[in-house]
C-alpha atoms as a PDB file:
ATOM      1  CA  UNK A   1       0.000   0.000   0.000  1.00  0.00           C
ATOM      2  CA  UNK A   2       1.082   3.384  -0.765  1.00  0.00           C
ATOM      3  CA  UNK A   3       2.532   5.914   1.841  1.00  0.00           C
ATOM      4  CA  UNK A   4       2.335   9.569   1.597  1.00  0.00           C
ATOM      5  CA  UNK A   5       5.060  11.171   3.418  1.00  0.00           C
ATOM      6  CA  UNK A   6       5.456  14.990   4.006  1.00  0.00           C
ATOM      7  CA  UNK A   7       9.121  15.604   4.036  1.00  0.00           C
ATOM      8  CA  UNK A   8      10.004  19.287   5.793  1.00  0.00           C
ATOM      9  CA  UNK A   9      13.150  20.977   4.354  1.00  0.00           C
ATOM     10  CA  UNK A  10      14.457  23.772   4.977  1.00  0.00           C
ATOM     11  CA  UNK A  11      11.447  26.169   4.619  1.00  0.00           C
ATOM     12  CA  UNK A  12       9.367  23.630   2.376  1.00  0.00           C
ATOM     13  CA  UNK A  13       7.043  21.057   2.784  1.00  0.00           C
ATOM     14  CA  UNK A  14       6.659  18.533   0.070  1.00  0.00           C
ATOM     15  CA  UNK A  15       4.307  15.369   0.076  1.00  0.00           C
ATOM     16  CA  UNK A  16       6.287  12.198  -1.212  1.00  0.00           C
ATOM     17  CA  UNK A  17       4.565   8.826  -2.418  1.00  0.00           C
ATOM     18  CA  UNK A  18       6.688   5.954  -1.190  1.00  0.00           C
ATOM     19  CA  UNK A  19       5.734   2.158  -1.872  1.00  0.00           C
ATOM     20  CA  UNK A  20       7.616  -0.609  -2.903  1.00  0.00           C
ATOM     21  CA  UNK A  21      10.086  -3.055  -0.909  1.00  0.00           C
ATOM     22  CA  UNK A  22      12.821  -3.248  -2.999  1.00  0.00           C
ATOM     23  CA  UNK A  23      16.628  -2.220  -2.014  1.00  0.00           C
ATOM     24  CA  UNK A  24      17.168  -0.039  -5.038  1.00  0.00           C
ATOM     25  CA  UNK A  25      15.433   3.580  -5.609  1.00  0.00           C
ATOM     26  CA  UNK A  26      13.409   4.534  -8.077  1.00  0.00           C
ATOM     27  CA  UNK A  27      11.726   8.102  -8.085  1.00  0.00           C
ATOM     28  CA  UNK A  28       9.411   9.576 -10.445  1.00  0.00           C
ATOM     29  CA  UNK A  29       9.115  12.644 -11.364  1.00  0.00           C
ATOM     30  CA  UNK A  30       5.901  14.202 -12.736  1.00  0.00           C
ATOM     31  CA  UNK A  31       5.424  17.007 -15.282  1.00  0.00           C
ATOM     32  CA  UNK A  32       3.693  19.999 -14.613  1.00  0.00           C
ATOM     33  CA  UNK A  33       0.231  19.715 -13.296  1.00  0.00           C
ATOM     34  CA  UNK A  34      -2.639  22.187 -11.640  1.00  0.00           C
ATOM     35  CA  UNK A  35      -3.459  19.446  -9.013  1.00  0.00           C
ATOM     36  CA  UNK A  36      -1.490  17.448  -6.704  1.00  0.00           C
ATOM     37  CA  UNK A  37      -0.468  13.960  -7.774  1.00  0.00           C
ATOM     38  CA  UNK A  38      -1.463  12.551  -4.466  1.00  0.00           C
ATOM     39  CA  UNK A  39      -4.804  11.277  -4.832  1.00  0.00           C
ATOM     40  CA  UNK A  40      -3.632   9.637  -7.530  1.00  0.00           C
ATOM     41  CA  UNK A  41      -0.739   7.407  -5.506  1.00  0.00           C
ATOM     42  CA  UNK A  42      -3.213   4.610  -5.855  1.00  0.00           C
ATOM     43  CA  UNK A  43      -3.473   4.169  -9.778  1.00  0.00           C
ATOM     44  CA  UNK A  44       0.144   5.248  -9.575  1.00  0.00           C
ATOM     45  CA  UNK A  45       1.712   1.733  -7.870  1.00  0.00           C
ATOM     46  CA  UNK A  46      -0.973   0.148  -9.693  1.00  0.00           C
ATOM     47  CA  UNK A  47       0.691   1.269 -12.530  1.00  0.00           C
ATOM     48  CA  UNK A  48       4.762   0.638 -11.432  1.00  0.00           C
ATOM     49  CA  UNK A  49       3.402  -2.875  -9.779  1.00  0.00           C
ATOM     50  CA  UNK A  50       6.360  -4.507 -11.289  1.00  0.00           C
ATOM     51  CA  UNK A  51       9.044  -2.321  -9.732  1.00  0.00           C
ATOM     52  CA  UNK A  52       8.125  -3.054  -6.988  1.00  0.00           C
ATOM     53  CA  UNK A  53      10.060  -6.206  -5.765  1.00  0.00           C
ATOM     54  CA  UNK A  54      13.915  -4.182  -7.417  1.00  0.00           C
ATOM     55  CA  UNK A  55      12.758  -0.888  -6.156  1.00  0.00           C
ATOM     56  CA  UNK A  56      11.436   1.373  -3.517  1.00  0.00           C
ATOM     57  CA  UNK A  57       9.355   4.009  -5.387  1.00  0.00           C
ATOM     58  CA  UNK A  58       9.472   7.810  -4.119  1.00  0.00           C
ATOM     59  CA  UNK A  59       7.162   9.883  -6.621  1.00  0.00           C
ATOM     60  CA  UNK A  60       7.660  13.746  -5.397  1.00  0.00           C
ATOM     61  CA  UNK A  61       4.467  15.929  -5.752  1.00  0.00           C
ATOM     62  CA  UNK A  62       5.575  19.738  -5.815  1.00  0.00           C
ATOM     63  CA  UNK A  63       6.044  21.330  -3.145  1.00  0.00           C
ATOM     64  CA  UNK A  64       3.552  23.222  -0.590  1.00  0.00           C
ATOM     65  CA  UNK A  65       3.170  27.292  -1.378  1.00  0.00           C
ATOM     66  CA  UNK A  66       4.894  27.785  -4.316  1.00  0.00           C
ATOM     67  CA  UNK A  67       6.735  30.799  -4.804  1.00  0.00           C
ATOM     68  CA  UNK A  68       6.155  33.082  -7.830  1.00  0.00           C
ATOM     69  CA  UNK A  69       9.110  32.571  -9.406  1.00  0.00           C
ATOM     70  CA  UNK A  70      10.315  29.021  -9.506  1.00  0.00           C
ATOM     71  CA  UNK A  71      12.190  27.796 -11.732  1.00  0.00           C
ATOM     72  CA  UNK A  72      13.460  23.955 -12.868  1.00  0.00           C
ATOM     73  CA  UNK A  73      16.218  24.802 -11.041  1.00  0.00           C
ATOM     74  CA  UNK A  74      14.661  25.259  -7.817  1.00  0.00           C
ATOM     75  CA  UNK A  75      12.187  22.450  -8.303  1.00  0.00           C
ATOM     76  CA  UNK A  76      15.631  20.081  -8.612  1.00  0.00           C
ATOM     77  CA  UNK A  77      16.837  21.483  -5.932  1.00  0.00           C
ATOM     78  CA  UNK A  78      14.083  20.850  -3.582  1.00  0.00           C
ATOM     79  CA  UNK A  79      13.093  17.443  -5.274  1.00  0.00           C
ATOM     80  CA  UNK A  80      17.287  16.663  -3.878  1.00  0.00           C
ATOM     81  CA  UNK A  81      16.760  18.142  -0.343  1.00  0.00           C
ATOM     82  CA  UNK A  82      13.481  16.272   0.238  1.00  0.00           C
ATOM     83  CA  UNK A  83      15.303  12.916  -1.288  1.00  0.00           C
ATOM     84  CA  UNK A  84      18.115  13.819   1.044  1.00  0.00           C
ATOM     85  CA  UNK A  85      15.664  14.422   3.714  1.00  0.00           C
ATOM     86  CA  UNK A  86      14.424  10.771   3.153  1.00  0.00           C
ATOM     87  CA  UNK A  87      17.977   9.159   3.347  1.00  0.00           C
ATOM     88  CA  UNK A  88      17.430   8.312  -0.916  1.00  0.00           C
ATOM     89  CA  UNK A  89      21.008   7.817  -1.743  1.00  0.00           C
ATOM     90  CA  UNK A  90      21.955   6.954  -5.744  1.00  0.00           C
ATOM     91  CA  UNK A  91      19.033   6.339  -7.417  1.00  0.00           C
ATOM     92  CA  UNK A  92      17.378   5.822 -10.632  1.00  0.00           C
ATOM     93  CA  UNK A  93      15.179   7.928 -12.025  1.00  0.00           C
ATOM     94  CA  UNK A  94      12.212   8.489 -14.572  1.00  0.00           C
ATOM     95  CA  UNK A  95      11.097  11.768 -15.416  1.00  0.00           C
ATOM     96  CA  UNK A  96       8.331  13.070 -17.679  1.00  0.00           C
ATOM     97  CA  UNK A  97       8.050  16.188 -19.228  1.00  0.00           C
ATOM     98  CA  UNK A  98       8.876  19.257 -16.767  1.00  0.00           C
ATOM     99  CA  UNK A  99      10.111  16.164 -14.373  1.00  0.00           C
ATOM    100  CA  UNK A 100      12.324  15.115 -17.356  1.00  0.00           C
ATOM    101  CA  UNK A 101      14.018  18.531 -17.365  1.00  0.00           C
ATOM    102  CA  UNK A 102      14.099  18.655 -13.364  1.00  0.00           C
ATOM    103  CA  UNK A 103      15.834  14.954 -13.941  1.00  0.00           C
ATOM    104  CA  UNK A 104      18.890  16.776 -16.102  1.00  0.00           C
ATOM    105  CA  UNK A 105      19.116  19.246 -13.507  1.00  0.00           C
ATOM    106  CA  UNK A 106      19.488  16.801 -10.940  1.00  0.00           C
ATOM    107  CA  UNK A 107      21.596  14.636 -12.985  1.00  0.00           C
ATOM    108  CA  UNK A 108      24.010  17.828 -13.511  1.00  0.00           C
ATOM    109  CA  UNK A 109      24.111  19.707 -10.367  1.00  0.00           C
ATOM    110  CA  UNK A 110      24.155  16.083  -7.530  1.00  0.00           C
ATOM    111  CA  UNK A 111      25.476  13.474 -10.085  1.00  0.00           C
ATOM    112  CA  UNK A 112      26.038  11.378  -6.989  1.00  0.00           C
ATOM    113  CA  UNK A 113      22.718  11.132  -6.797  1.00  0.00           C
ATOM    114  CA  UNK A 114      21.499   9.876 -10.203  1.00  0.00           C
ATOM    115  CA  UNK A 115      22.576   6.649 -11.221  1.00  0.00           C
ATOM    116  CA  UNK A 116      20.614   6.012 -14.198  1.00  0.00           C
ATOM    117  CA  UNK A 117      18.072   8.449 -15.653  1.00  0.00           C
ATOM    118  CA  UNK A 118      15.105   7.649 -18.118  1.00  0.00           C
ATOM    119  CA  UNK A 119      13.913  10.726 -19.697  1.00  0.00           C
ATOM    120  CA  UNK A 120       9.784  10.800 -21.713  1.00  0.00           C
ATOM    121  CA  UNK A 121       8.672  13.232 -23.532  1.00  0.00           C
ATOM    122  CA  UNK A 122      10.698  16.420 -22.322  1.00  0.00           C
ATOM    123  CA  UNK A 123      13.533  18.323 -23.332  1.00  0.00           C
ATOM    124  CA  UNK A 124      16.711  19.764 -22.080  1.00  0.00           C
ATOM    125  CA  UNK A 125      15.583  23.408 -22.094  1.00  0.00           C
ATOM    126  CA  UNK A 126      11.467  25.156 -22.754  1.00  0.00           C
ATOM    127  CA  UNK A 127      11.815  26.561 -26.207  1.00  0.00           C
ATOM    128  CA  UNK A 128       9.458  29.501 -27.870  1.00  0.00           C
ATOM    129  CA  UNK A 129       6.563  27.962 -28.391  1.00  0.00           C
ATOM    130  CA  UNK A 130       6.634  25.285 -25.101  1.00  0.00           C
ATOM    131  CA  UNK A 131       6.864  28.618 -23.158  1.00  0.00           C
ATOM    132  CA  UNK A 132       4.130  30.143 -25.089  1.00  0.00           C
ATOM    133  CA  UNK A 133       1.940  27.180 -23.906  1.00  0.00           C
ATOM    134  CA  UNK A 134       3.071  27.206 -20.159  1.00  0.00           C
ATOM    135  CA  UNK A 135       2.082  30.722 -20.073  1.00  0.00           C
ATOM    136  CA  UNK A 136      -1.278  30.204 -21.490  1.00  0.00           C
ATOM    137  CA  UNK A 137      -1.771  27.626 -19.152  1.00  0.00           C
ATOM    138  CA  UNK A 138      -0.828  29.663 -15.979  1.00  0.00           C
ATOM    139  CA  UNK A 139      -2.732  32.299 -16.948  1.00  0.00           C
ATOM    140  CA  UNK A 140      -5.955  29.652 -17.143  1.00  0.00           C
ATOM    141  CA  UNK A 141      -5.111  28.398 -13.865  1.00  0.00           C
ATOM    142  CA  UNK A 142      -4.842  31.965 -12.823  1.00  0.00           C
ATOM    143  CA  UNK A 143      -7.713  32.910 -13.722  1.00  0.00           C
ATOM    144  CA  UNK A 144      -9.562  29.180 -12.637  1.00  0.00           C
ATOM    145  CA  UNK A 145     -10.694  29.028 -16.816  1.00  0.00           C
ATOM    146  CA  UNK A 146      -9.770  25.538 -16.985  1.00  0.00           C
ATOM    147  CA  UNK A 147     -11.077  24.166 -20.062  1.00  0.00           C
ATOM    148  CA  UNK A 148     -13.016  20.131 -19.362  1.00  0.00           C
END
């Protein structure tokens, strides 16, 4: 059964799915989302059943009160400390989208800490027109016009 964790760092709190009993790590990082990927930790180790036995699974959510301006750079950063809060030494990883990039990041800045990534459809850096779509979605979720 899933456990949801809230790991405090340094200023933050972030929620953390953990399940699996395996001795290697596996985290997975999400892409960018408007809700929390908590209530979803159920369909999510449905879905990563087989890891399970090789791995413990961490999936970080984002973290609580997010700041204006926060880069992929700061969401690596925090997605480290709250690993490093957890005692998640070298570890693989899978990261989609945004989570891809935060993955490089991560990979880059605590190579330690990465031992094998797996990127899905992301890319190393937003370009023109990805950043034309984040912005039109921020400004939706600004303004709660959230298409169905």
């Amino acid at each position: 059964m899933a456990e949801i964790i809230t790991v405090q760092v340094s200023g933050f709190e972030m929620d953390v799915i953990k399940f699996g009993s395996g001795r290697e790590n596996f985290v997975i990082v999400p892409g960018m989302s408007l809700t929390s990927v908590i209530p979803s930790a159920g369909f999510i180790e449905a879905a990563y059943k087989s890891f399970t036995e090789k791995y413990t699974v961490y999936v970080p959510d984002r973290r609580r009160n997010l700041p204006d301006d926060y880069s992929v750079f700061d969401m690596a950063r925090d997605t480290e400390e709250a690993l490093q809060t957890l005692g998640v030494e070298e570890t693989d990883f899978f990261g989609a989208s945004q989570g891809g990039m935060i993955v490089q990041v991560i990979a880059a800045k605590y190579p330690a800490l990465a031992r094998k990534i797996v990127l899905g459809s992301t890319a190393s850096c937003p370009n023109a027109t990805s950043r034309r779509v984040m912005e039109k979605w921020k400004s939706l979720a600004a303004s709660g016009d959230i298409p169905s």
